[in-house]
C-alpha atoms as a PDB file:
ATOM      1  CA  UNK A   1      19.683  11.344  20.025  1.00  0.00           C
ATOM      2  CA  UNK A   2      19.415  15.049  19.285  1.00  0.00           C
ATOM      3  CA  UNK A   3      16.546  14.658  17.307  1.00  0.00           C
ATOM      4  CA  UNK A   4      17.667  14.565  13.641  1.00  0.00           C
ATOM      5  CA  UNK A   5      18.630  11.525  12.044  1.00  0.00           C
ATOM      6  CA  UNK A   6      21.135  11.495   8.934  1.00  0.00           C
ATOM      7  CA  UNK A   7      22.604   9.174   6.642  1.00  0.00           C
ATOM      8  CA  UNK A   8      25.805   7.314   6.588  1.00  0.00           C
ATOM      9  CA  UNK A   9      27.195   5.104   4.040  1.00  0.00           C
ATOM     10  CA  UNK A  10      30.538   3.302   4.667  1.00  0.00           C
ATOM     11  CA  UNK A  11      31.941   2.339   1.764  1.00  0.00           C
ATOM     12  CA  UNK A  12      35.196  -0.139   1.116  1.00  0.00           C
ATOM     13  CA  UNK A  13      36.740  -2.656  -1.243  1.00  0.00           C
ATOM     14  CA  UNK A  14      36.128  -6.111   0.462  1.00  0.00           C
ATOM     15  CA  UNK A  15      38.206  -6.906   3.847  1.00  0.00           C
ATOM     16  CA  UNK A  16      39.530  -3.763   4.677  1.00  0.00           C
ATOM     17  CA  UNK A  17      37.376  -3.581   7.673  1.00  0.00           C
ATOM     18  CA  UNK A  18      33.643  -2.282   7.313  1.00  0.00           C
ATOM     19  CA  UNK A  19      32.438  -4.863   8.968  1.00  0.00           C
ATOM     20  CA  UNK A  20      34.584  -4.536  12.069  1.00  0.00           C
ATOM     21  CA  UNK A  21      33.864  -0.534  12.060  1.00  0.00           C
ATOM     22  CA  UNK A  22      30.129  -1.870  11.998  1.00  0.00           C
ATOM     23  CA  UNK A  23      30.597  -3.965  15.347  1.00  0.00           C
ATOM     24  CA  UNK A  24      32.333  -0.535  16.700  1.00  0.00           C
ATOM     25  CA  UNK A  25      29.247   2.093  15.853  1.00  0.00           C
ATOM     26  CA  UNK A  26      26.670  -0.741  17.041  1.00  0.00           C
ATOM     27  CA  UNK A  27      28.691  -0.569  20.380  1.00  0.00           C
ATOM     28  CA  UNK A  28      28.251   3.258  20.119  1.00  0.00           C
ATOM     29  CA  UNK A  29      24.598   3.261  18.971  1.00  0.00           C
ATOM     30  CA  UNK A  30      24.173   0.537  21.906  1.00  0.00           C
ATOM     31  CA  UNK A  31      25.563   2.558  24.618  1.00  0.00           C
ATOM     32  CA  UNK A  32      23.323   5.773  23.814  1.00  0.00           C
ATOM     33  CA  UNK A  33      20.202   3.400  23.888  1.00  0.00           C
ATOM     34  CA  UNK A  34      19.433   3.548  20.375  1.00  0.00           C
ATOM     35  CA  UNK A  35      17.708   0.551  18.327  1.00  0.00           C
ATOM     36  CA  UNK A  36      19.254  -1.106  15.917  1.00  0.00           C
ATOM     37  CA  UNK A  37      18.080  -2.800  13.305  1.00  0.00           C
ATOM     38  CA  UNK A  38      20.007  -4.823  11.084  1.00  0.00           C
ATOM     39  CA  UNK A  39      19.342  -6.778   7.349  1.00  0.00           C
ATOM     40  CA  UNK A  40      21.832  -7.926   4.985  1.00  0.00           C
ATOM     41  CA  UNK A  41      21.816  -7.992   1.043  1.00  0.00           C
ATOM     42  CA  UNK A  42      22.912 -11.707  -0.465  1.00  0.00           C
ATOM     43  CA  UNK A  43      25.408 -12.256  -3.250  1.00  0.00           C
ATOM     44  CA  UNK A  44      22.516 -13.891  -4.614  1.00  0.00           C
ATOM     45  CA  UNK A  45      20.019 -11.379  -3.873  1.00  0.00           C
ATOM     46  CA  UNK A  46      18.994  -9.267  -6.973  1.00  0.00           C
ATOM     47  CA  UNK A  47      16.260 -11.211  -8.350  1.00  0.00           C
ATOM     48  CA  UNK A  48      14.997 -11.316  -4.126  1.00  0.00           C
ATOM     49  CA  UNK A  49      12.681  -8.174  -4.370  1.00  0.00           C
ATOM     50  CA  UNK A  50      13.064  -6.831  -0.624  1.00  0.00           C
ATOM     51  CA  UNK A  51      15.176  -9.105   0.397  1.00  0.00           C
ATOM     52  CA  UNK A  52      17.031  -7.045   3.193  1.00  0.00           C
ATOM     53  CA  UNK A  53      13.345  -5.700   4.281  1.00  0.00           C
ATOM     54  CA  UNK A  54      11.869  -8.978   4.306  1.00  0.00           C
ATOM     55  CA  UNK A  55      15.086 -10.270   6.808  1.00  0.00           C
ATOM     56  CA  UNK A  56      14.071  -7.048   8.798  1.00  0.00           C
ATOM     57  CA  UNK A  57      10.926  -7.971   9.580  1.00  0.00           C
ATOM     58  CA  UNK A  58      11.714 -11.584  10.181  1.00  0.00           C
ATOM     59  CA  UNK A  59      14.308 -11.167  12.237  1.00  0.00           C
ATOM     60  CA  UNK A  60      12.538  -8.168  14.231  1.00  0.00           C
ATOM     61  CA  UNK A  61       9.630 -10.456  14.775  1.00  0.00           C
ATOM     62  CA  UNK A  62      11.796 -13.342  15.803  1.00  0.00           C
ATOM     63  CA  UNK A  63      10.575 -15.390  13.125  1.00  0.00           C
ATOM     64  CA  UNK A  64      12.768 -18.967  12.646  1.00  0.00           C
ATOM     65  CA  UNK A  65      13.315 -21.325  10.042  1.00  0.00           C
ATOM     66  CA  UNK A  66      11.249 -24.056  11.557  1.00  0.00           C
ATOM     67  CA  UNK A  67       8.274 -21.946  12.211  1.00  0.00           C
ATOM     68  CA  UNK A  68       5.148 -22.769  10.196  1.00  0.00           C
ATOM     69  CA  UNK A  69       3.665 -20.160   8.259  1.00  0.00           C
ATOM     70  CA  UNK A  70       0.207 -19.612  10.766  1.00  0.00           C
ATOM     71  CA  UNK A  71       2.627 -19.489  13.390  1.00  0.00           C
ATOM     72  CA  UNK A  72       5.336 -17.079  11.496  1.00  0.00           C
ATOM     73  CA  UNK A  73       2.252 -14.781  10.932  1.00  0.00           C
ATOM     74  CA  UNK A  74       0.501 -14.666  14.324  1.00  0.00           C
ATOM     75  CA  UNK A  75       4.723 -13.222  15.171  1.00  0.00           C
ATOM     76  CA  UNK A  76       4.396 -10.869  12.763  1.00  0.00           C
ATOM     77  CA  UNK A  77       1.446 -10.066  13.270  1.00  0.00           C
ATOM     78  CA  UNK A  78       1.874  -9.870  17.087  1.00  0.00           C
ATOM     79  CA  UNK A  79       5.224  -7.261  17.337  1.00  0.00           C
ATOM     80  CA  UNK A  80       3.319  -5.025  14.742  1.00  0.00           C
ATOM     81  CA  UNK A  81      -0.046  -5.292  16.146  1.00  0.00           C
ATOM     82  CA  UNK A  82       0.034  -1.516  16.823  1.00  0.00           C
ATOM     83  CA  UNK A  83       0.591  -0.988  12.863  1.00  0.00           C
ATOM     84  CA  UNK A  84      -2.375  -3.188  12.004  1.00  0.00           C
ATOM     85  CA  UNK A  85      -2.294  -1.351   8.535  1.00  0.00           C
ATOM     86  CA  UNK A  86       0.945  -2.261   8.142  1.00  0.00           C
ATOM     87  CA  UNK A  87       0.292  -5.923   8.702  1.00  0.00           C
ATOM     88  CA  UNK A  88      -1.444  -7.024   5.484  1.00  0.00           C
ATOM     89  CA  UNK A  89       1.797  -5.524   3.567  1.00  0.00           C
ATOM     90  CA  UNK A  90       4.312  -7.015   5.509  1.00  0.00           C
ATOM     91  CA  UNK A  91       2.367 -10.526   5.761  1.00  0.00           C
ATOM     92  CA  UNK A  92       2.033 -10.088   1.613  1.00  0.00           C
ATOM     93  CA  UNK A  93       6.108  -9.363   1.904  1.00  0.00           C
ATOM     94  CA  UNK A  94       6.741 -12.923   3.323  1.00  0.00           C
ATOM     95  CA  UNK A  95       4.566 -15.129   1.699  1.00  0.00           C
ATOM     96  CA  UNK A  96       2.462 -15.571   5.012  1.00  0.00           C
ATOM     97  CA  UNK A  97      -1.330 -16.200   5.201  1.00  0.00           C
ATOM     98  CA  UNK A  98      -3.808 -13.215   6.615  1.00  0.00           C
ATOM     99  CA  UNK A  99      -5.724 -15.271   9.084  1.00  0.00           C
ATOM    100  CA  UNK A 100      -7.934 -11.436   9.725  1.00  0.00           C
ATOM    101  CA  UNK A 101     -10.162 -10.514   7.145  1.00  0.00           C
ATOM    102  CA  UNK A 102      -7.738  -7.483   5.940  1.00  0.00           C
ATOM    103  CA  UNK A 103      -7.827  -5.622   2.503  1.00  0.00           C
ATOM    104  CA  UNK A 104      -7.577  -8.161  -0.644  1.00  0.00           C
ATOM    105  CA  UNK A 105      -3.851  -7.511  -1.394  1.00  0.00           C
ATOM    106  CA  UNK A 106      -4.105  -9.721  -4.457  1.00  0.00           C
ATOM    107  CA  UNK A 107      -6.325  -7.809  -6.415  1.00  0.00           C
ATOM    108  CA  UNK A 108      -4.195  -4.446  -5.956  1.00  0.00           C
ATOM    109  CA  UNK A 109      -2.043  -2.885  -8.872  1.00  0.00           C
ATOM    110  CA  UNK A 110       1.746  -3.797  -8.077  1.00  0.00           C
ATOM    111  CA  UNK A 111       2.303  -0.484  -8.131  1.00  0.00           C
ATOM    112  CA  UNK A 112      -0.385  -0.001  -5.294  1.00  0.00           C
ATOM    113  CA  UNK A 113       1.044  -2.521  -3.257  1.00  0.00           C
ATOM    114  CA  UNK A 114       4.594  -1.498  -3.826  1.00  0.00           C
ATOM    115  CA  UNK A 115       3.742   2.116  -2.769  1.00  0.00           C
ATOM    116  CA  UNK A 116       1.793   0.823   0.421  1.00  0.00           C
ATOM    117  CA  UNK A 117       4.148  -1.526   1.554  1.00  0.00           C
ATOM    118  CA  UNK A 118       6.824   1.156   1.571  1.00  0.00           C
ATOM    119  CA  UNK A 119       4.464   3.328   3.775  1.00  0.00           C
ATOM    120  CA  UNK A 120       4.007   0.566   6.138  1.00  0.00           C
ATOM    121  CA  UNK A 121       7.585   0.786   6.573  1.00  0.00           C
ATOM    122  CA  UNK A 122       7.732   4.317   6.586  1.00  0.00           C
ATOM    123  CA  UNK A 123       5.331   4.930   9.364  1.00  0.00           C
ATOM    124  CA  UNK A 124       6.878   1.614  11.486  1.00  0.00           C
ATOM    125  CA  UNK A 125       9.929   3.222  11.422  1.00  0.00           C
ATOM    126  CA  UNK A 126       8.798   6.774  12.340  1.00  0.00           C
ATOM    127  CA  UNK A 127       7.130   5.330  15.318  1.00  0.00           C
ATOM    128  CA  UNK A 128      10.312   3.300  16.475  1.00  0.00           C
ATOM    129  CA  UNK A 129      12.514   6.590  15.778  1.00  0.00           C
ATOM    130  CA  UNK A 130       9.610   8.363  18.472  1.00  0.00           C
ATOM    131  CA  UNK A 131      10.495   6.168  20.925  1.00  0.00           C
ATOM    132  CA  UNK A 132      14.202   6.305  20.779  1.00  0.00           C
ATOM    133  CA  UNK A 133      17.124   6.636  18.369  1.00  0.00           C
ATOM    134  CA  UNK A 134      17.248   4.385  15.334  1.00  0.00           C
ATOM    135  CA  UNK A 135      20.038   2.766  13.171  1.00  0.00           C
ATOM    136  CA  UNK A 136      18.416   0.885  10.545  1.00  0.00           C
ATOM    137  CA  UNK A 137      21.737  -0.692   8.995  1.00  0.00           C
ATOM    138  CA  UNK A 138      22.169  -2.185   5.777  1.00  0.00           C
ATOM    139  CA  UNK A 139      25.244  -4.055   4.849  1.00  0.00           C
ATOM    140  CA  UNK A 140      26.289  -5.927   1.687  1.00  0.00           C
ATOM    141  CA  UNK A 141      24.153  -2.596  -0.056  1.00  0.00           C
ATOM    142  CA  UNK A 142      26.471  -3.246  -3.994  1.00  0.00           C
ATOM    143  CA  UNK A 143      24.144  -6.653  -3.700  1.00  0.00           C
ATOM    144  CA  UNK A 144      20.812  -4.992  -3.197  1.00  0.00           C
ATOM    145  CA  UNK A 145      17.789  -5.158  -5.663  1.00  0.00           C
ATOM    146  CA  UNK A 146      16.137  -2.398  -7.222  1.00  0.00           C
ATOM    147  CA  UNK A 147      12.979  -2.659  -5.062  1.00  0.00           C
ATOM    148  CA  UNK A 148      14.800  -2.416  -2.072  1.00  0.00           C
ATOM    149  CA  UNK A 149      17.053   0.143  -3.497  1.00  0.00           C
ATOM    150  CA  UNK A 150      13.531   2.147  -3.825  1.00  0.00           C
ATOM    151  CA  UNK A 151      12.329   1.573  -0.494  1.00  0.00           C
ATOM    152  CA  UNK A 152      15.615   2.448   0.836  1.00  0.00           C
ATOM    153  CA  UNK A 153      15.527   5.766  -1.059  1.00  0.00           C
ATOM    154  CA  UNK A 154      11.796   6.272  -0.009  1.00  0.00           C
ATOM    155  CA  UNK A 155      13.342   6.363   3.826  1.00  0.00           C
ATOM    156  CA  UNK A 156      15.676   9.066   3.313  1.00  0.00           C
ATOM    157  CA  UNK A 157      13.545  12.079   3.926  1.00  0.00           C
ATOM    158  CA  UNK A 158      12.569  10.548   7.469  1.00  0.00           C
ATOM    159  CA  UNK A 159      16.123  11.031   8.641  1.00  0.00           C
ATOM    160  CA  UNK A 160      15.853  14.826   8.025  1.00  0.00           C
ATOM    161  CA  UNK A 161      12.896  14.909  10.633  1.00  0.00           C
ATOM    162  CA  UNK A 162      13.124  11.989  13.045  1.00  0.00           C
ATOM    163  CA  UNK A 163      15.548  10.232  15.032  1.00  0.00           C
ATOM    164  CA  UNK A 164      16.560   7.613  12.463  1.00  0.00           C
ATOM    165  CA  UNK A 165      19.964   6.934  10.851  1.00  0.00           C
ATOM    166  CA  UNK A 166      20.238   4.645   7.510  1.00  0.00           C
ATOM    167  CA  UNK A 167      23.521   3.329   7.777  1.00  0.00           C
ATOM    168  CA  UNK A 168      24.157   1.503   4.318  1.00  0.00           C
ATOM    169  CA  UNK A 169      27.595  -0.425   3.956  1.00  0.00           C
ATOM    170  CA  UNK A 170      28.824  -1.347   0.425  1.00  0.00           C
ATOM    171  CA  UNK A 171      31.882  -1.786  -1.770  1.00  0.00           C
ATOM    172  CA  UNK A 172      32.790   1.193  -3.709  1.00  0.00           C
ATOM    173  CA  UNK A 173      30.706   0.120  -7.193  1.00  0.00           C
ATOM    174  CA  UNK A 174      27.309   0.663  -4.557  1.00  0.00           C
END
């Protein structure tokens, strides 16, 4: 809130309680009016490139289950719609289909893409940490994959100069 962000890592063997602690700082963060944004790494998740990041966006865009791709992406595509070079990336990220006529993503190096998908992320969550504190939290980190291990360390210079706290939960082998 002061205008610096940080980092935070909680780190625990499994059931001693960093969940609950979670469910206390989210109260915390909730009361001072921060956003919080959540994703979770799976058990299964290592061979998921982005997995967490891909959940983010999902759930940020309030994208279900049952929803069919056009209408996953017009959500997407909707809540960023005021990062519209951002949404080409994070459409790519899902598996969703670019109804606009946007840059051919398939033809880029994946080292291109990887590098502009983490600046779509970059600059969406500079702009959120503008408008008010951010927690971008994610738990179950000992389970994340290398690509979202990158992107995650990409983020960490924007805590130095914005209003946005990565808050990474893991056992102690993270």
């Amino acid at each position: 809130a002061s205008g610096r962000g940080g980092i935070l890592t909680v780190t625990g063997e499994a059931g001693i309680g960093k969940s609950r602690l979670t469910e206390e700082v989210r109260e915390q963060a909730d009361e001072r009016l921060a956003t919080w944004l959540h994703a979770r790494c799976l058990s299964y998740g290592a061979g998921l490139a982005y997995w967490p990041y891909a959940e983010l966006l999902r759930g940020h865009a309030r994208i279900r289950v049952e929803d069919s791709p056009e209408d996953a992406a017009h959500a997407l595509s909707s809540v960023f719609a005021a990062f519209p070079d951002a949404i080409p990336y994070f459409l790519r990220l899902l598996g969703l289909p670019d109804a606009a006529s946007g840059p051919d993503l398939g033809s880029l190096e994946p080292e291109t893409f990887r590098r502009r998908l983490h600046e779509a992320f970059e600059s969406w969550l500079r702009a959120r940490a503008a408008e008010a504190p951010t927690v971008l939290a994610l738990e179950d980190v000992h389970w994340a994959d290398a690509s979202s291990l990158e992107l995650t360390k990409a983020l960490v210079p924007l805590c130095s100069e914005n209003r946005l706290v990565l808050y990474l939960v893991g056992r102690p082998e993270s």
